[in-house]
PDB file of N, CA and C in Angstrom:
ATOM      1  N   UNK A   1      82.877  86.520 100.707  1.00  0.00           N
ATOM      2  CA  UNK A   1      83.066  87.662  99.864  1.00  0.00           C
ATOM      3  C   UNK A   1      83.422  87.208  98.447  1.00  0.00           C
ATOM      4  N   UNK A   2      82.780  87.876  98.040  1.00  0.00           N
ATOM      5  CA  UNK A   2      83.426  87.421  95.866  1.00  0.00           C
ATOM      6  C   UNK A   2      84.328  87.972  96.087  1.00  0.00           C
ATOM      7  N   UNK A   3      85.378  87.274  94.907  1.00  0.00           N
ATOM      8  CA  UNK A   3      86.561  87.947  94.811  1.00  0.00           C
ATOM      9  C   UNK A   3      86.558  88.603  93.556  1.00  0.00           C
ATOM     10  N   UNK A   4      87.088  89.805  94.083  1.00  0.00           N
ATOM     11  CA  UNK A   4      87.267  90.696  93.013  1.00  0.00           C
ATOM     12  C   UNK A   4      88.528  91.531  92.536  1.00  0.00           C
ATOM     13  N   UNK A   5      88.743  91.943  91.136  1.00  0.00           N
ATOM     14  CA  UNK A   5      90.092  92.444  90.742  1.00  0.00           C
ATOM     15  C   UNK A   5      89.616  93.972  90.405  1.00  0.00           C
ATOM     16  N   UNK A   6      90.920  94.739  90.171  1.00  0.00           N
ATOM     17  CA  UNK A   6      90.997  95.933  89.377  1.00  0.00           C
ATOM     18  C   UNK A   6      92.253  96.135  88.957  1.00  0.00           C
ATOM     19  N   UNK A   7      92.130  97.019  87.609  1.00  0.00           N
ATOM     20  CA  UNK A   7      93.207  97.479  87.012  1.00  0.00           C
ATOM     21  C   UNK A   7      94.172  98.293  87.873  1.00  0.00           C
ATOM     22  N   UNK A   8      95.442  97.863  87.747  1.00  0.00           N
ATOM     23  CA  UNK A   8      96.873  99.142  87.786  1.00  0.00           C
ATOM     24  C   UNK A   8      96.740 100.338  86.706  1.00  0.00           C
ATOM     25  N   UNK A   9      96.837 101.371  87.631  1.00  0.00           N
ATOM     26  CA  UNK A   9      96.888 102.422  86.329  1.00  0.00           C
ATOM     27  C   UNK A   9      98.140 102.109  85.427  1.00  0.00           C
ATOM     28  N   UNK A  10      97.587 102.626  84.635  1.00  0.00           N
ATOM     29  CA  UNK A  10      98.485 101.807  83.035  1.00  0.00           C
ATOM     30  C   UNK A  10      98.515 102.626  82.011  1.00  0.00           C
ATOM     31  N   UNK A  11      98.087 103.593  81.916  1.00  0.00           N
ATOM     32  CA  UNK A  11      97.557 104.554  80.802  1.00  0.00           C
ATOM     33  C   UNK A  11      97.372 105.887  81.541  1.00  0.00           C
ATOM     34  N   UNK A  12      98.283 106.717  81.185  1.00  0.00           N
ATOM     35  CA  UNK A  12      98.333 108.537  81.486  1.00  0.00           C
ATOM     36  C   UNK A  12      97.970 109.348  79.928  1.00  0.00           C
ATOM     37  N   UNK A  13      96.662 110.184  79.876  1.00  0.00           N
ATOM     38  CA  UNK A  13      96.584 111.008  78.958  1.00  0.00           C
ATOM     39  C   UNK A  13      97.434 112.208  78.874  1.00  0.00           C
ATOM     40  N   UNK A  14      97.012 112.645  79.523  1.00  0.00           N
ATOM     41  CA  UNK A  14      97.302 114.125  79.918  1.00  0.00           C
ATOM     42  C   UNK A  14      98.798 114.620  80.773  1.00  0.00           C
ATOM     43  N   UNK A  15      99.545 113.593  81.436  1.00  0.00           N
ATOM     44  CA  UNK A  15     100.629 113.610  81.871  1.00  0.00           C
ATOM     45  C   UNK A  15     101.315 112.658  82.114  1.00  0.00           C
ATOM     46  N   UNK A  16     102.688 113.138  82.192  1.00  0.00           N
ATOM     47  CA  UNK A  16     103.569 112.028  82.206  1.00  0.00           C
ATOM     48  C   UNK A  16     103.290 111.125  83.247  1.00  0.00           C
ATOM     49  N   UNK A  17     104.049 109.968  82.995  1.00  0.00           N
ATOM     50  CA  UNK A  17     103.860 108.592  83.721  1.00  0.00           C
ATOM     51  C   UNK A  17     103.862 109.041  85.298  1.00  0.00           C
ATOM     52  N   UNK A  18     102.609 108.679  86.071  1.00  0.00           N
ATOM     53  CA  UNK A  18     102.711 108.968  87.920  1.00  0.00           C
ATOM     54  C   UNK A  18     102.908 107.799  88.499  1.00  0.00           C
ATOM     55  N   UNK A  19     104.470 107.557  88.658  1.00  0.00           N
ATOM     56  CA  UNK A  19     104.921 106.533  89.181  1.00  0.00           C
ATOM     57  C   UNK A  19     103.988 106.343  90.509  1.00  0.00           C
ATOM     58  N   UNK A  20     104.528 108.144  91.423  1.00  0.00           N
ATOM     59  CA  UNK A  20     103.647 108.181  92.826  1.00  0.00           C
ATOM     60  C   UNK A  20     102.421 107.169  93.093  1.00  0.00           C
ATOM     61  N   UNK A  21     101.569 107.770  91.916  1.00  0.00           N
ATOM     62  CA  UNK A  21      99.762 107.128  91.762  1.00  0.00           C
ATOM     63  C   UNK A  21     100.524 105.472  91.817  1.00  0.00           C
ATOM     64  N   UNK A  22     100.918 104.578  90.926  1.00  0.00           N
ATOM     65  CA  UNK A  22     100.913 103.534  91.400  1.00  0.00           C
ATOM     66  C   UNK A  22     101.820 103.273  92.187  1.00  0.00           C
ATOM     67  N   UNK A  23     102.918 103.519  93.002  1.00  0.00           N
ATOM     68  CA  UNK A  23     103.241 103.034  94.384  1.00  0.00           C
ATOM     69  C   UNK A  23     102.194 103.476  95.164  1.00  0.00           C
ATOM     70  N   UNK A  24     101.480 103.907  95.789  1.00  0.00           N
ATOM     71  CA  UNK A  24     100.038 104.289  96.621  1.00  0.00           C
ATOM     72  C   UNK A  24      99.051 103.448  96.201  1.00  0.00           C
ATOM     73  N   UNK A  25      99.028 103.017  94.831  1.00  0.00           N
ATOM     74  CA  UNK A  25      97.476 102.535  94.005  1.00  0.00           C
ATOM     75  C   UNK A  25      97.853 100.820  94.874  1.00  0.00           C
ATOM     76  N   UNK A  26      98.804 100.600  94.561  1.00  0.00           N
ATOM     77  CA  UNK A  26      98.518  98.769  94.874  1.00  0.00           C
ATOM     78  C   UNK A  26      98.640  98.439  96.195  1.00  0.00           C
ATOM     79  N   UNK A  27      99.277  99.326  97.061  1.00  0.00           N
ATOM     80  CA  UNK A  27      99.092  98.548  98.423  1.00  0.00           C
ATOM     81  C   UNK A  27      97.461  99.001  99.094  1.00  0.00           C
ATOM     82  N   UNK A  28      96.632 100.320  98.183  1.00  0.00           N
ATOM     83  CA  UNK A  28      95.734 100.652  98.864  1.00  0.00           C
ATOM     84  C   UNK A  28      94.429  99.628  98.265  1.00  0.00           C
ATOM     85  N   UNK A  29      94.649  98.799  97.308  1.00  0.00           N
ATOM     86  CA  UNK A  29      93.759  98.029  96.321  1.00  0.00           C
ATOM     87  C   UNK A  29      94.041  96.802  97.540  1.00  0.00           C
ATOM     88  N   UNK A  30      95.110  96.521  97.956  1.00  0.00           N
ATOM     89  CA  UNK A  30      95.122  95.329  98.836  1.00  0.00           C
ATOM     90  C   UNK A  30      94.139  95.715 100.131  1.00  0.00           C
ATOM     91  N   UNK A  31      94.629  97.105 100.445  1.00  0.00           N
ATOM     92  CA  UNK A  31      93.870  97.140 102.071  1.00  0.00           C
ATOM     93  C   UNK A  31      92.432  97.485 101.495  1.00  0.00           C
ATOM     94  N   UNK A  32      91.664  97.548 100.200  1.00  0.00           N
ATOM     95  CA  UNK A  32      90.767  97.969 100.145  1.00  0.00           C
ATOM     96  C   UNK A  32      89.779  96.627 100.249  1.00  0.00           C
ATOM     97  N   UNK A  33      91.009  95.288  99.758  1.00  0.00           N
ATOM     98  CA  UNK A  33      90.435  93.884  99.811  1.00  0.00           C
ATOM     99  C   UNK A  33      90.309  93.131  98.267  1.00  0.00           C
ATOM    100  N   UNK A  34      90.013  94.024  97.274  1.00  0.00           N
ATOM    101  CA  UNK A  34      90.824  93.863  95.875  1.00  0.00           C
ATOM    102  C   UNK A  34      92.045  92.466  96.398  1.00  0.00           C
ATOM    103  N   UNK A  35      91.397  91.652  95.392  1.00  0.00           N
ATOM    104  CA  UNK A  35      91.975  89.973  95.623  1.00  0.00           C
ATOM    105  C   UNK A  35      93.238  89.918  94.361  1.00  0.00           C
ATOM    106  N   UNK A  36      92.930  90.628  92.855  1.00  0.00           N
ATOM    107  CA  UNK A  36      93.912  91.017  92.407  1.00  0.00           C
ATOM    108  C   UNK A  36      93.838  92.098  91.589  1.00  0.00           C
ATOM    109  N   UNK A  37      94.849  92.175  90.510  1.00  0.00           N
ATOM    110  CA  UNK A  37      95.544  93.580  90.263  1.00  0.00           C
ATOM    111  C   UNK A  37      95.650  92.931  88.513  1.00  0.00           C
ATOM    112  N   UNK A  38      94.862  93.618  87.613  1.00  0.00           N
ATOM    113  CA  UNK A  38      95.464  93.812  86.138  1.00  0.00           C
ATOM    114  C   UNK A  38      95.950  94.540  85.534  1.00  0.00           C
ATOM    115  N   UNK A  39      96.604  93.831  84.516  1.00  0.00           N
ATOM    116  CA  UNK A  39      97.186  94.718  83.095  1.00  0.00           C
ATOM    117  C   UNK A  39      96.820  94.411  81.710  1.00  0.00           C
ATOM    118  N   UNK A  40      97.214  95.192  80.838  1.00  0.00           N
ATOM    119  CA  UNK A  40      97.083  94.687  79.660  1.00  0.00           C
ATOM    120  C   UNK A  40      97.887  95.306  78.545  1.00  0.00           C
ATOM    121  N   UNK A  41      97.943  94.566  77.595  1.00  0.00           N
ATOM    122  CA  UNK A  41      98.926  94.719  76.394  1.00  0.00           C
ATOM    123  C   UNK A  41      98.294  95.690  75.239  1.00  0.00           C
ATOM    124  N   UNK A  42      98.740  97.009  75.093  1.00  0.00           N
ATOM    125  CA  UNK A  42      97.842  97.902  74.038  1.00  0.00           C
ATOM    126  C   UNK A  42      99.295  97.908  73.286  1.00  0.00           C
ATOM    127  N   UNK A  43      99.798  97.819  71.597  1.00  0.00           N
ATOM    128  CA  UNK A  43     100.965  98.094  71.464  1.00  0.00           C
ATOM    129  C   UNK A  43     100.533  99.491  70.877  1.00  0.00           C
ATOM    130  N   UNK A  44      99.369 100.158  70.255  1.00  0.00           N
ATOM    131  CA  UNK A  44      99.332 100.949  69.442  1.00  0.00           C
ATOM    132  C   UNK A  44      98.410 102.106  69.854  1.00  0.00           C
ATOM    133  N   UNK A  45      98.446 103.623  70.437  1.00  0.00           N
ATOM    134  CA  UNK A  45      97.619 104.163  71.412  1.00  0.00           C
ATOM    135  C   UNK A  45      98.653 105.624  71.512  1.00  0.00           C
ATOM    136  N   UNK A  46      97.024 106.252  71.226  1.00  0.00           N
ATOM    137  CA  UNK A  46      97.801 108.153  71.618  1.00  0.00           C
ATOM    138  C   UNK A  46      97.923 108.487  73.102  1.00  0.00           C
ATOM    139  N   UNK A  47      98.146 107.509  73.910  1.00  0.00           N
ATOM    140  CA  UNK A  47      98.910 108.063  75.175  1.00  0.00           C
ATOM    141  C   UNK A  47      99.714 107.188  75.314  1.00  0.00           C
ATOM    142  N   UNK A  48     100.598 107.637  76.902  1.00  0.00           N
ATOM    143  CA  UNK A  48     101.428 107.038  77.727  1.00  0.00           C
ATOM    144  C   UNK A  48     101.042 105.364  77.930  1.00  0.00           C
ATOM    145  N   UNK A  49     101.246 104.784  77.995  1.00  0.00           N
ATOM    146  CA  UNK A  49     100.814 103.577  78.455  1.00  0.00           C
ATOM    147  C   UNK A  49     102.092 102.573  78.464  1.00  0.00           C
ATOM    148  N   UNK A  50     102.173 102.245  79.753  1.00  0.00           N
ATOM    149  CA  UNK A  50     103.204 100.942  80.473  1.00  0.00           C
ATOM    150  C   UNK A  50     103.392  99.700  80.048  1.00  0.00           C
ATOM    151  N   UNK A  51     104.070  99.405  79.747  1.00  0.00           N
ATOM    152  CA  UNK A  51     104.766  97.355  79.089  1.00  0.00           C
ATOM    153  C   UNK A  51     103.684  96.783  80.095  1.00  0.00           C
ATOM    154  N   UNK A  52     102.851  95.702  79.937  1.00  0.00           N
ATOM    155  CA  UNK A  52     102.461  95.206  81.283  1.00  0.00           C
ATOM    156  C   UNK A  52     103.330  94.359  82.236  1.00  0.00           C
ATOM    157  N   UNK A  53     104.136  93.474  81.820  1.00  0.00           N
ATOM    158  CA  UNK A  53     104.864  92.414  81.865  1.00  0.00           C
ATOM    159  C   UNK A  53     105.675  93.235  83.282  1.00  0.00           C
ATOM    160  N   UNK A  54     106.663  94.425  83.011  1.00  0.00           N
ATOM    161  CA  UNK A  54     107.131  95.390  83.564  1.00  0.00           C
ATOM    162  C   UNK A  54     106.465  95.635  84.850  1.00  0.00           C
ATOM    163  N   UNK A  55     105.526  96.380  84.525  1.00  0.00           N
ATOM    164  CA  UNK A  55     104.215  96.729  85.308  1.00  0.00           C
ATOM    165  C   UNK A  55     104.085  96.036  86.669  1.00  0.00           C
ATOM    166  N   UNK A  56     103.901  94.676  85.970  1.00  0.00           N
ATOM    167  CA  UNK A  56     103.677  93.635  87.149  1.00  0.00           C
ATOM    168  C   UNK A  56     104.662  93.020  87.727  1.00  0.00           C
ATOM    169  N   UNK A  57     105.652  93.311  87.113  1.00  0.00           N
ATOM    170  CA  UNK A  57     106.890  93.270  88.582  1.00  0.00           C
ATOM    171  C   UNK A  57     106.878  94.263  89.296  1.00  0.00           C
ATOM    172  N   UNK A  58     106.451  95.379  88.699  1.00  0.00           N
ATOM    173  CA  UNK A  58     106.992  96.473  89.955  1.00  0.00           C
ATOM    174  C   UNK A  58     105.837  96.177  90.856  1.00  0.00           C
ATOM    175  N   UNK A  59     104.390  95.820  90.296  1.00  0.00           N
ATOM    176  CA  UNK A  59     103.368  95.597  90.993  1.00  0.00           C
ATOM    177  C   UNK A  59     103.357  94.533  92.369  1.00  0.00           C
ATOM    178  N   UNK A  60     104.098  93.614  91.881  1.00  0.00           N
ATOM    179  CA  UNK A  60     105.010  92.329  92.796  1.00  0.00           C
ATOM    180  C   UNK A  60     105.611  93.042  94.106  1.00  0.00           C
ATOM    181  N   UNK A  61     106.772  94.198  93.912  1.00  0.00           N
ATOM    182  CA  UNK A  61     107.105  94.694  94.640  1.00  0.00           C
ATOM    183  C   UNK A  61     106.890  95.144  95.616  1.00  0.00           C
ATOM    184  N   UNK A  62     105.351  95.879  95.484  1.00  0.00           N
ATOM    185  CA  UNK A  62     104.762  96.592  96.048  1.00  0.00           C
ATOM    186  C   UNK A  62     103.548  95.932  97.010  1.00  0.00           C
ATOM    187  N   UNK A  63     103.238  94.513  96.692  1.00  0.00           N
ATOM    188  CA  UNK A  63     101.838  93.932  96.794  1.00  0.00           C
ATOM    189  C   UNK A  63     102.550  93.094  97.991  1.00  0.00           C
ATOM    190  N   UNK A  64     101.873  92.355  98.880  1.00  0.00           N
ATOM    191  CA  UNK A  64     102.147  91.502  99.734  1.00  0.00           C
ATOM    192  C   UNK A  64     101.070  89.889  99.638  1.00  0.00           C
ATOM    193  N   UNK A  65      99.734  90.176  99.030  1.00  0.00           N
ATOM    194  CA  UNK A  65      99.190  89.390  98.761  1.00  0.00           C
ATOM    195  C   UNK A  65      98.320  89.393  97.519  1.00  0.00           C
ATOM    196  N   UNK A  66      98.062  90.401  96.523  1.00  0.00           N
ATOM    197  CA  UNK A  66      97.277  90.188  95.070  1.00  0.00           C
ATOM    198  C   UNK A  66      97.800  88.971  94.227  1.00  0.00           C
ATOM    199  N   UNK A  67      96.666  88.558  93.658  1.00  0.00           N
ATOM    200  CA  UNK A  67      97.210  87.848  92.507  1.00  0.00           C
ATOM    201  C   UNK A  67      97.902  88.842  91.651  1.00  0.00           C
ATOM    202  N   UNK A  68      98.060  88.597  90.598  1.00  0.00           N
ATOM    203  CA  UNK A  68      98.289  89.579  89.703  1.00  0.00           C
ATOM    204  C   UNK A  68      98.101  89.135  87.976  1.00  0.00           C
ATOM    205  N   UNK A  69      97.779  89.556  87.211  1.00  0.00           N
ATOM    206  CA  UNK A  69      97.174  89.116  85.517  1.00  0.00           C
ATOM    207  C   UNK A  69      97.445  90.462  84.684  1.00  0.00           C
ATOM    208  N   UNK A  70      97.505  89.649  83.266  1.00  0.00           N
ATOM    209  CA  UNK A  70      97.183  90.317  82.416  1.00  0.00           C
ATOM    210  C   UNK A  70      95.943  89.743  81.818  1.00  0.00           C
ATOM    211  N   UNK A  71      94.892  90.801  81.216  1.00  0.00           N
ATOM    212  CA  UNK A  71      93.769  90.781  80.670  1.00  0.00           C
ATOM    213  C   UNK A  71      94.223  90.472  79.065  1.00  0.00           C
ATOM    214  N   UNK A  72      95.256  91.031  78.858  1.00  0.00           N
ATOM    215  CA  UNK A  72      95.566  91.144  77.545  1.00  0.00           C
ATOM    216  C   UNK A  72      97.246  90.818  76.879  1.00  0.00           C
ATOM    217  N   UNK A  73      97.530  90.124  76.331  1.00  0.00           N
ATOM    218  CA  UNK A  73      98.884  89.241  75.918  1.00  0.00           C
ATOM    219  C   UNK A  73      98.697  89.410  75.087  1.00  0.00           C
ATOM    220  N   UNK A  74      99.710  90.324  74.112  1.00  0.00           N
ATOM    221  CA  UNK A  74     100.180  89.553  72.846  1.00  0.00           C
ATOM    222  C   UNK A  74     101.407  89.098  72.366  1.00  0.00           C
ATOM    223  N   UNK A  75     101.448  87.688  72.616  1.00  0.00           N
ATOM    224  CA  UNK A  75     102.347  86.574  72.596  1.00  0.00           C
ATOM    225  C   UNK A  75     103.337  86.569  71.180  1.00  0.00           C
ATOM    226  N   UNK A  76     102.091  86.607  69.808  1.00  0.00           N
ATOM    227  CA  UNK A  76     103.050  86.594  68.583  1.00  0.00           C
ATOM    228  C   UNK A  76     103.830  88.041  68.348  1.00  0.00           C
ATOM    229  N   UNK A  77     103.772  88.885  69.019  1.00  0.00           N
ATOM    230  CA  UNK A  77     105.017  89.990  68.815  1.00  0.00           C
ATOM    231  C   UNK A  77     106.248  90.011  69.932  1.00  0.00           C
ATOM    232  N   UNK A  78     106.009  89.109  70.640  1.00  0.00           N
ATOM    233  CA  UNK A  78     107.532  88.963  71.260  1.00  0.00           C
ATOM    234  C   UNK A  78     108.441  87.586  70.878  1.00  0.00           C
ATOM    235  N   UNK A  79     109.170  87.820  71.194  1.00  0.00           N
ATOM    236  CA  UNK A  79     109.951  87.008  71.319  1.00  0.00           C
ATOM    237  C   UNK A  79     109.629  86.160  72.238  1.00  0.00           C
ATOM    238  N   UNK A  80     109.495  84.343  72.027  1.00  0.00           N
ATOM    239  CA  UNK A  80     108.883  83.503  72.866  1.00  0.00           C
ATOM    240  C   UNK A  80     109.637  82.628  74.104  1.00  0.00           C
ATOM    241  N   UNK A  81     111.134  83.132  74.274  1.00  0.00           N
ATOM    242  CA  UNK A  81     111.870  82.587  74.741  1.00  0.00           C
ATOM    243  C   UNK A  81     112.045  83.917  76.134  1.00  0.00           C
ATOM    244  N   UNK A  82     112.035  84.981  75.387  1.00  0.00           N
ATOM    245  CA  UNK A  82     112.317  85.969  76.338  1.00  0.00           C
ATOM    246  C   UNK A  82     110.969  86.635  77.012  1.00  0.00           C
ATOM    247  N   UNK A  83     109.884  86.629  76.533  1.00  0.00           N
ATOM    248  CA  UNK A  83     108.661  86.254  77.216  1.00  0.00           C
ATOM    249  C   UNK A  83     108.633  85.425  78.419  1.00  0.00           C
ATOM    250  N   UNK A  84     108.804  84.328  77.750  1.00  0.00           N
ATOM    251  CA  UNK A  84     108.738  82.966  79.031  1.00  0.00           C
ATOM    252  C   UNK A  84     109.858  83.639  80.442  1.00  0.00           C
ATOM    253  N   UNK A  85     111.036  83.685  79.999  1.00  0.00           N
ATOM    254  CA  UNK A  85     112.055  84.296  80.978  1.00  0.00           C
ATOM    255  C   UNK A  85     111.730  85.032  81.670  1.00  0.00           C
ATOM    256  N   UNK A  86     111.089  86.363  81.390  1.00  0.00           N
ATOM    257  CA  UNK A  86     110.494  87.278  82.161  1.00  0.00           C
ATOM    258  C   UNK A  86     109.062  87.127  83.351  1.00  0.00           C
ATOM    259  N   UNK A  87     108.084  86.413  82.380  1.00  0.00           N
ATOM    260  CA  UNK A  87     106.950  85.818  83.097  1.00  0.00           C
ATOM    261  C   UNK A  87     107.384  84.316  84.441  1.00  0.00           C
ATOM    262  N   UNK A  88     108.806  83.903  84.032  1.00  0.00           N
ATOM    263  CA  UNK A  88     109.036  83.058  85.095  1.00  0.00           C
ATOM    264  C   UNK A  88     109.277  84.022  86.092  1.00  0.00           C
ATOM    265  N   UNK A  89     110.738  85.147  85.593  1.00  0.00           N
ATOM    266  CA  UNK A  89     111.452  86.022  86.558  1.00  0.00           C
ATOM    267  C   UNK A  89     109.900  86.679  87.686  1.00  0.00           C
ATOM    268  N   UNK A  90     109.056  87.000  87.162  1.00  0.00           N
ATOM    269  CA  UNK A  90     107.934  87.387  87.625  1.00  0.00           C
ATOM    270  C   UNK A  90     107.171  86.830  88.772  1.00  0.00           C
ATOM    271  N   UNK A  91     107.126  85.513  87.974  1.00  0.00           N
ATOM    272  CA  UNK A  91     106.404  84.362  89.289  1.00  0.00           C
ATOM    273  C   UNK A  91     107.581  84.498  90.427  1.00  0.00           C
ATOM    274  N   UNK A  92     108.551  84.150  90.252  1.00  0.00           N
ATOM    275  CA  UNK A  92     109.587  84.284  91.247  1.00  0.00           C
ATOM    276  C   UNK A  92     109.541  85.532  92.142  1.00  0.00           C
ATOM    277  N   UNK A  93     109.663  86.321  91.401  1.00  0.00           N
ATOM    278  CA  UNK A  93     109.462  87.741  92.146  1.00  0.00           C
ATOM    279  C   UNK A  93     108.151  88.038  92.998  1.00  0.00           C
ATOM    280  N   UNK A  94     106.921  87.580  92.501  1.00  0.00           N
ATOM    281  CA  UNK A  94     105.869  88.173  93.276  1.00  0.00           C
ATOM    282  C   UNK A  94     105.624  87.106  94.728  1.00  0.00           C
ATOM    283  N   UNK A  95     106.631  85.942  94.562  1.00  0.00           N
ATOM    284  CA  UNK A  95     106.377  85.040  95.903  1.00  0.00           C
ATOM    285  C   UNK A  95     107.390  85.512  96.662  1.00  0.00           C
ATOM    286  N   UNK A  96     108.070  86.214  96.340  1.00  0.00           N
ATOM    287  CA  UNK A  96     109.161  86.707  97.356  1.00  0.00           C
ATOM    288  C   UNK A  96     108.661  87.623  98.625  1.00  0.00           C
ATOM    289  N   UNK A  97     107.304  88.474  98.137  1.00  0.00           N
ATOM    290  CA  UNK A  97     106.951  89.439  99.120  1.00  0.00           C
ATOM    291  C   UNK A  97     105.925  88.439 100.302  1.00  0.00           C
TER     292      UNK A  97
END
């Protein structure tokens, strides 16, 4: 089988953030066979849209086997120390499940 990914919803137009939709969205992307799970970094945008970094811990939480990525980083607007911290806290977190 190729392996293949799809996005975490990440972006709500029309209504507020549906936590529901993604606790349901990532364990059903696993049983669907979806190998992993993306995000990405928009800082500037007329909707709702989720930190990814964030995202993919809660995504961690929820997953038992996805990889997990961002499509999109942008590195020079954070802070590079507290970046790193978080993206470790992350790796840590998603081997826990």
């Amino acid at each position: 089988m190729i392996p293949c990914g799809i996005a975490i919803p990440q972006t709500f137009e029309r209504s507020p953030i549906d936590v529901q939709l993604i606790r349901e969205f990532v364990p059903k992307a696993e049983t669907l066979g979806y190998e992993s799970l993306w995000v990405q970094e928009q800082i500037i945008s007329d909707t709702l849209i989720l930190e990814p970094v964030t995202l993919l811990t809660y995504a961690a939480a929820l997953s038992s086997r996805a990889r997990l990525g961002t499509s999109v980083l942008l590195p020079v607007i954070r802070n590079p120390v507290q970046l790193a911290k978080s993206l470790a806290s992350l790796d840590q977190l998603s081997k826990a499940g």
